[in-house]
Protein backbone atom coordinates (compact mmCIF):
# COMPACT_ATOMS: atom_id res chain seq x y z
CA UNK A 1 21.91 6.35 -17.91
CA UNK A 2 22.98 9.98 -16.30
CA UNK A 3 26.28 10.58 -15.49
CA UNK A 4 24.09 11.61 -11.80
CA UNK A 5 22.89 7.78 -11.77
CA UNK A 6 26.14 6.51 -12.81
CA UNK A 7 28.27 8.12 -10.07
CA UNK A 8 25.45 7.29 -7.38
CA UNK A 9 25.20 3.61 -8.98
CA UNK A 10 29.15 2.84 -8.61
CA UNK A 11 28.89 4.50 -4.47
CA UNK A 12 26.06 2.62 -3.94
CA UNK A 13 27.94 -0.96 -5.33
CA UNK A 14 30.33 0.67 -3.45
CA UNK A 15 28.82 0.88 -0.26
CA UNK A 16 26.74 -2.60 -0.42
CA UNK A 17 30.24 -4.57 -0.78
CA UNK A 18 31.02 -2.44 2.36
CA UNK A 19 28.20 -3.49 4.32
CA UNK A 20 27.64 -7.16 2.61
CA UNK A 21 25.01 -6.21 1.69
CA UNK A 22 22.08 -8.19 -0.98
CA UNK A 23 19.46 -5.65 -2.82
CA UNK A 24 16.53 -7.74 -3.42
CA UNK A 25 13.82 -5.47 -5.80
CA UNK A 26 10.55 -6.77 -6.33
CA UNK A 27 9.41 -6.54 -10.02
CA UNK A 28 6.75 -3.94 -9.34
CA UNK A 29 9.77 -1.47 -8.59
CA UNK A 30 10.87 1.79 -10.99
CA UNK A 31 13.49 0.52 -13.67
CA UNK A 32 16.84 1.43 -12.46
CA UNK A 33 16.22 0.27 -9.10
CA UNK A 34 15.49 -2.74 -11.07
CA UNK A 35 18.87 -2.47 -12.57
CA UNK A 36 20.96 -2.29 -9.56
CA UNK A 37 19.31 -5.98 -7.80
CA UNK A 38 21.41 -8.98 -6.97
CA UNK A 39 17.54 -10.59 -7.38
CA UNK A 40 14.83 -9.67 -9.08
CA UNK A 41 11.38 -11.68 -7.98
CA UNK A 42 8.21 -11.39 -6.07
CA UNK A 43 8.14 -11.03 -2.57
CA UNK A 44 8.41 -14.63 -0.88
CA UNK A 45 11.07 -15.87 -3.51
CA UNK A 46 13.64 -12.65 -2.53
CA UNK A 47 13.32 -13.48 0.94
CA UNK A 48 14.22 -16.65 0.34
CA UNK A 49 17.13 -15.73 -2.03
CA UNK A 50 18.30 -13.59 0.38
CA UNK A 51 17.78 -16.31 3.80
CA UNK A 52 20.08 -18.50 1.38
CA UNK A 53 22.99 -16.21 0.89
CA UNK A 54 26.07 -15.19 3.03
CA UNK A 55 25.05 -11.28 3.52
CA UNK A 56 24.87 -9.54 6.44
CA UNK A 57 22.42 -7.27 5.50
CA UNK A 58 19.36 -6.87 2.95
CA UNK A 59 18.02 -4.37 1.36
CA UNK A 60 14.51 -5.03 0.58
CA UNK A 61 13.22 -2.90 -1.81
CA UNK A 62 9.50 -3.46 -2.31
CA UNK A 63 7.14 -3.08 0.82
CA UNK A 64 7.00 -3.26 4.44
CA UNK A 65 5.53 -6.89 4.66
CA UNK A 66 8.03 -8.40 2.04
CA UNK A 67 10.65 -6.76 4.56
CA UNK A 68 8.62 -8.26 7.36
CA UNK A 69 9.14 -11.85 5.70
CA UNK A 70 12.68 -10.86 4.92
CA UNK A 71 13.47 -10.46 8.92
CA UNK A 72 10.75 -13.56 9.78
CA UNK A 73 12.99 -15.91 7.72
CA UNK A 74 16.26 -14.23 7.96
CA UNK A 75 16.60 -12.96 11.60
CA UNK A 76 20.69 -12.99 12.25
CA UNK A 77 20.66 -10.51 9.13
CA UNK A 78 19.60 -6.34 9.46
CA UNK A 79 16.72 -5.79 6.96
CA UNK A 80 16.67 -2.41 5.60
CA UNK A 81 13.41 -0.60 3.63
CA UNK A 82 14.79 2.01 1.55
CA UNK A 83 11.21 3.90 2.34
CA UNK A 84 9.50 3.37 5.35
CA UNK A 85 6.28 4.61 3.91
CA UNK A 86 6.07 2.00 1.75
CA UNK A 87 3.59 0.29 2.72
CA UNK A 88 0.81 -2.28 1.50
CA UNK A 89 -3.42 -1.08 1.58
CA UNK A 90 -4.27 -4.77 1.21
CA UNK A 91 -2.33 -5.92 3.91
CA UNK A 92 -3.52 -3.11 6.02
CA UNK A 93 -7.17 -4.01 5.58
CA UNK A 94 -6.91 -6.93 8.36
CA UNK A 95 -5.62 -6.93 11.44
CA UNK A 96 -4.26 -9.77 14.36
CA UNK A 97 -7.45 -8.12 16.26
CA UNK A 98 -9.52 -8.66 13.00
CA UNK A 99 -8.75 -11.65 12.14
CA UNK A 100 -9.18 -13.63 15.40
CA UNK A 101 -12.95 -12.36 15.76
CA UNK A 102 -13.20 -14.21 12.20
CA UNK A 103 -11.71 -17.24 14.02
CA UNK A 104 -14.06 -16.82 17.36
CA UNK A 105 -17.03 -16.58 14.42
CA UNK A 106 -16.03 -19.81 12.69
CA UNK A 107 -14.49 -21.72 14.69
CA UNK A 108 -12.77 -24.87 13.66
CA UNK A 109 -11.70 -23.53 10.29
CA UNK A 110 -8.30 -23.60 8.87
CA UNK A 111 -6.83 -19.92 8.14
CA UNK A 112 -4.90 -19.31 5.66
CA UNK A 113 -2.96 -16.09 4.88
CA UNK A 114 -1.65 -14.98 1.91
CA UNK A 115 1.83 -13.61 2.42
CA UNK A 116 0.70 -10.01 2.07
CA UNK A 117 -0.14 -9.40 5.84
CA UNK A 118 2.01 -7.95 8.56
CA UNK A 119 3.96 -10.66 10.78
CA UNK A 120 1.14 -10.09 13.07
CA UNK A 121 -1.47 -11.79 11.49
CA UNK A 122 0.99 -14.35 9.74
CA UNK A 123 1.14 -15.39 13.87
CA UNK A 124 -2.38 -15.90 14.06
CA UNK A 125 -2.79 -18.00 10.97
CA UNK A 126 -2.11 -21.79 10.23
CA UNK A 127 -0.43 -21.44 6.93
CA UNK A 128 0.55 -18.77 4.49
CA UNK A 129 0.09 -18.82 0.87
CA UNK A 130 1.30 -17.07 -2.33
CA UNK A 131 -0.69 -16.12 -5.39
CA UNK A 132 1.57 -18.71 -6.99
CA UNK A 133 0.81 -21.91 -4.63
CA UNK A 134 -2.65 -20.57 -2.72
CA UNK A 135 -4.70 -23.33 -5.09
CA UNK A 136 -2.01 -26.16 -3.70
CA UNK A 137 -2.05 -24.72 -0.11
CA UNK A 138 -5.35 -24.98 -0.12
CA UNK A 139 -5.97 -28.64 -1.46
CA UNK A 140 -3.32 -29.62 1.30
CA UNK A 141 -5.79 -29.12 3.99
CA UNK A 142 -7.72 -31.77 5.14
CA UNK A 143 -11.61 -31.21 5.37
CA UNK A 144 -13.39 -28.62 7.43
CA UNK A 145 -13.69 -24.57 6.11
CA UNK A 146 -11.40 -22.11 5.43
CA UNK A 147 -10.62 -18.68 6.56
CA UNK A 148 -9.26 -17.37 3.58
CA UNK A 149 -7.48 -13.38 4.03
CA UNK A 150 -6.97 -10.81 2.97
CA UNK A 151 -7.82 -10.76 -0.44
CA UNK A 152 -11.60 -11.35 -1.67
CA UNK A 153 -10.51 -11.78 -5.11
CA UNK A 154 -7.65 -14.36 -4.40
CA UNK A 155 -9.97 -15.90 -2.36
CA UNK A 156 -12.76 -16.45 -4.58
CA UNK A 157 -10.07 -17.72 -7.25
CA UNK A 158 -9.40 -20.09 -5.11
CA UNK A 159 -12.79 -21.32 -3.64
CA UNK A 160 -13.19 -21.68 -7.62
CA UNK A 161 -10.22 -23.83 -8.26
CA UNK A 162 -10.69 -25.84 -5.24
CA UNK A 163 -14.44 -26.02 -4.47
CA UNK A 164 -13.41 -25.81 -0.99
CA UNK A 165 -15.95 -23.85 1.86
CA UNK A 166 -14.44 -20.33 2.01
CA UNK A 167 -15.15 -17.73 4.36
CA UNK A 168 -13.21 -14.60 3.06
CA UNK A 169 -12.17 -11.53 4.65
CA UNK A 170 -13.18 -8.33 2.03
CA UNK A 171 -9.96 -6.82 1.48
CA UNK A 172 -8.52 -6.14 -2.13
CA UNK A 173 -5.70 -5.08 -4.02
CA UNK A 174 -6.30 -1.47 -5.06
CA UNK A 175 -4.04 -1.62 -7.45
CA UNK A 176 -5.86 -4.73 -9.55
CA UNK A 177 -8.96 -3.81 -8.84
CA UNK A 178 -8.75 -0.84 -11.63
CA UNK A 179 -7.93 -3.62 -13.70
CA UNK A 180 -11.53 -3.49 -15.59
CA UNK A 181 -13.30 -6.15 -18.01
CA UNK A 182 -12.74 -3.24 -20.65
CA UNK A 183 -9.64 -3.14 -20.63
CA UNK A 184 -9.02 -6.50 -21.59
CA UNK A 185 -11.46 -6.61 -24.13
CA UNK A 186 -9.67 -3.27 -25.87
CA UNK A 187 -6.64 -4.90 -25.32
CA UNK A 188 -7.68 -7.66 -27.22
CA UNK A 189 -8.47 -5.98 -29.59
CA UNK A 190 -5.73 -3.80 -30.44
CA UNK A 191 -3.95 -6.96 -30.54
CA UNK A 192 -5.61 -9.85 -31.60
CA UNK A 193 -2.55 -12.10 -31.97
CA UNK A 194 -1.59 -11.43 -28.14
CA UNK A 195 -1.74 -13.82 -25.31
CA UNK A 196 -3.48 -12.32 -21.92
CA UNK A 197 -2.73 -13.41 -18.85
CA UNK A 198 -3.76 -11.80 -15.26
CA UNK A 199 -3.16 -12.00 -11.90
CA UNK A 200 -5.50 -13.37 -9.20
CA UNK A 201 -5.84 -10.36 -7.50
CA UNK A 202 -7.93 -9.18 -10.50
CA UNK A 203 -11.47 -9.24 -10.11
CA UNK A 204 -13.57 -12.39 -11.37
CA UNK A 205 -14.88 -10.73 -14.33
CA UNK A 206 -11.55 -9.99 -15.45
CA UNK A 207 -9.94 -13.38 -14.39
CA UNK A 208 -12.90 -14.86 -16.81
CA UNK A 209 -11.91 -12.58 -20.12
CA UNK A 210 -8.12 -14.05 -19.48
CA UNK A 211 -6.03 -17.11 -21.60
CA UNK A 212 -4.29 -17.60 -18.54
CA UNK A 213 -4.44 -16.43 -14.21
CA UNK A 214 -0.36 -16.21 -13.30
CA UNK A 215 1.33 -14.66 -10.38
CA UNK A 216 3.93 -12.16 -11.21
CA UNK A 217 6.69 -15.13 -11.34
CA UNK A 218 4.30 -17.21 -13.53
CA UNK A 219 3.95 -14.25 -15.80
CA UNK A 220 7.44 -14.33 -15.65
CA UNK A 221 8.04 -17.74 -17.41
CA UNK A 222 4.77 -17.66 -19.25
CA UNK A 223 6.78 -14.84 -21.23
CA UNK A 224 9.46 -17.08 -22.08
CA UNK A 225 7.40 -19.95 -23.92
CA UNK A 226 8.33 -20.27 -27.47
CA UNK A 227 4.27 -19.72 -28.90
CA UNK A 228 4.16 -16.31 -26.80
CA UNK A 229 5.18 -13.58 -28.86
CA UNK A 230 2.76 -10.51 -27.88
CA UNK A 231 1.38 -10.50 -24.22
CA UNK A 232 -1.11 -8.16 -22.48
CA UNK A 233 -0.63 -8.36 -18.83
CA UNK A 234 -3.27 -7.85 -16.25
CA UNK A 235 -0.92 -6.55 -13.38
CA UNK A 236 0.99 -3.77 -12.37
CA UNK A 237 3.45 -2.30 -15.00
CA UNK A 238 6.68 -2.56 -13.94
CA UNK A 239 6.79 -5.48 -14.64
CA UNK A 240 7.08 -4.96 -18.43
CA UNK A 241 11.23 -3.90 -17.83
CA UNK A 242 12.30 -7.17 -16.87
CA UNK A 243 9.87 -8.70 -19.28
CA UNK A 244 11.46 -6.61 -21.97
CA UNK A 245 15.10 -7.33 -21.19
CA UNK A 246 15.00 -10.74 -20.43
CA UNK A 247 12.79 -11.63 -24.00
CA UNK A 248 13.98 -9.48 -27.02
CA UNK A 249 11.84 -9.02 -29.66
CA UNK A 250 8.75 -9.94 -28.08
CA UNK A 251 5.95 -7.32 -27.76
CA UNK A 252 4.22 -6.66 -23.90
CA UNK A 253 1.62 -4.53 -23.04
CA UNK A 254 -0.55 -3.53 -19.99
CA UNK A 255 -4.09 -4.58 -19.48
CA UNK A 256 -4.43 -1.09 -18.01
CA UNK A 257 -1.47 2.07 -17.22
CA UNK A 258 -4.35 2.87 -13.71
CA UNK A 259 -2.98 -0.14 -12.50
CA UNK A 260 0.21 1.54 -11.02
CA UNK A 261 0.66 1.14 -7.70
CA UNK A 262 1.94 4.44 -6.13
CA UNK A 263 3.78 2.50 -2.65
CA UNK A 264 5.83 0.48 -5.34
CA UNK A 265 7.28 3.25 -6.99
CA UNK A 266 8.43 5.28 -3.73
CA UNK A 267 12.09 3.79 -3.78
CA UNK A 268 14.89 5.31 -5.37
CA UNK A 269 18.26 4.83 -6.18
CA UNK A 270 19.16 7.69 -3.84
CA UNK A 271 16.99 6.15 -1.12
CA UNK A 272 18.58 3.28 -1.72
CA UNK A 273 22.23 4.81 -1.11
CA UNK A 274 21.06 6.62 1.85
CA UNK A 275 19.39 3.44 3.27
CA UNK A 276 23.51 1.47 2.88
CA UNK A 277 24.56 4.68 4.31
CA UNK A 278 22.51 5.17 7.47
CA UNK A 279 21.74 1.26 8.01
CA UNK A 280 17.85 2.44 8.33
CA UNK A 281 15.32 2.08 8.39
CA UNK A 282 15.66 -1.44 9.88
CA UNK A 283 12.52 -3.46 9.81
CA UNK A 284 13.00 -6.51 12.82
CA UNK A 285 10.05 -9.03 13.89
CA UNK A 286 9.18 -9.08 17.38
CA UNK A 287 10.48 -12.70 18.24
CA UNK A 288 8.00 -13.94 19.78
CA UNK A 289 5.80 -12.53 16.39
CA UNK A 290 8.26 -13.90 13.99
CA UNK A 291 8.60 -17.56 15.60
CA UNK A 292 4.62 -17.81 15.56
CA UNK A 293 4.55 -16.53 11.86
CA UNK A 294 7.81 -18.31 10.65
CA UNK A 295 5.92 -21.75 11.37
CA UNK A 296 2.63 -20.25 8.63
CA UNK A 297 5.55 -19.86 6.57
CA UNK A 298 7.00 -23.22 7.20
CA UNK A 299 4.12 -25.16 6.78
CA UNK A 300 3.59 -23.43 2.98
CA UNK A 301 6.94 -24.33 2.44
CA UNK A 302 6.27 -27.96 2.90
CA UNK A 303 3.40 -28.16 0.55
CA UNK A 304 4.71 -29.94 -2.47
């Protein structure tokens, strides 16, 4: 650590006691951002970390929808995005316009949203989902099809985990998607003794080459098992610092270093700082937006 990042790192402590403030930093995020979180998780588990404790304000530093779900489920507390630019391509592939001509084309289906959307669209769906519990939301539906967005891939994971009727929107991760059957096969072997798991936003022909298809908190305690000591991991890289600190001696790799995604790595600690400082930029939910998408969130939340 720089004597630079030291000094900001003590003012910014500084400043968050000031403000009660929570920093919540998704695991995609640079390293010493990482370093400076009260909690460390994908998106849906910070907000609810942060909808649980006392603070007054959070600082959500990932992208705009995970500070969109931080405001839907915490709306008493200011939600601050140390970079308003960062955004998500996925969840800007379908709209609230978008997605209810899907609904007017088959109508009668169930729609369910994974939780990277804008609050808009969360309002126009029945239930969100996560890449952890999307297989469980969708069993808990009763008959009938699905409309299944944003993500094709997801989708399709599902639709083959469930062998439910699917109708999915063709949006993608563009991140993931440079995640490439080579990679894992090169990966494999460079080191044949390593696990591979991958996340769900890969494509299919990736998911098929992999021991194991985890969201980022599965990868998370896949890590920890006692049989895992080398793991290639089919996601986004910054992951591999927590991975690293929290297992010691084990060995990660990524399935591919393209698979960075550029809006994740736009916070800083200095952006951080200035957000405490300035108290923007705020990211607040329409109400009558949020109370439409807090029940989608809701109903996930009461799927065992």
């Amino acid at each position: 650590m720089t004597s630079q990042n030291a000094g900001l790192i003590s003012r910014i402590a500084a400043l968050k006691e000031e403000r009660k403030a929570v920093i919540l930093v998704h695991n995609y995020q640079i390293a010493e951002v990482q370093d400076i979180a009260d909690f460390v998780g994908d998106s849906l588990e910070l907000s609810q970390r942060a909808a649980a404790t006392t603070a007054e304000v959070i600082v959500f530093c990932g992208v705009h929808f995970m500070a969109e779900t931080a405001s839907i489920l915490s709306p008493e507390k200011k939600v601050l995005l140390p970079d308003v630019n960062a955004g998500c391509p996925m969840a800007d592939m379908i709209t609230a316009a978008g997605l209810r001509e899907m609904k007017e084309q088959f109508p009668g289906s169930s729609v369910v949203c994974y939780v990277n959307t804008t609050a808009e669209v969360k309002a126009e769906s029945d239930i969100c989902c996560t890449s952890a519990n999307a297989v469980r939301v969708v069993e808990s539906l009763n008959g009938g099809d699905i409309i299944f967005v944003p993500d094709q891939y997801l989708g399709d994971y599902v639709r083959g985990q469930t062998g439910r009727s699917m109708h999915l929107w063709p949006g993608y991760c563009p991140t993931h998607v440079k995640i490439r059957p080579e990679d894992i096969t090169e990966r494999r072997r460079e080191h044949p003794g390593a696990k591979v798991v991958v996340h769900p936003e890969c494509r299919p022909e990736v998911i098929a080459l992999a021991d194991e298809t985890l969201s980022t908190g599965g990868m998370i305690r896949y890590a920890r098992r006692t049989d895992v000591a080398e793991l290639v991991l089919g996601t986004e890289p910054g992951i591999i610092h927590r991975l690293k600190k929290e297992n010691p001696g084990k060995k990660f790799f990524v399935a591919s270093e393209k698979a960075t995604c550029p809006n994740m790595k736009l916070i800083t600690l200095e952006k951080v700082y200035w957000a405490l400082e300035s108290q923007k930029p705020e990211i607040k939910v329409a109400e009558d937006i949020r109370l439409r998408a807090r029940a989608a969130v809701d109903r996930m939340l009461e799927v065992p």
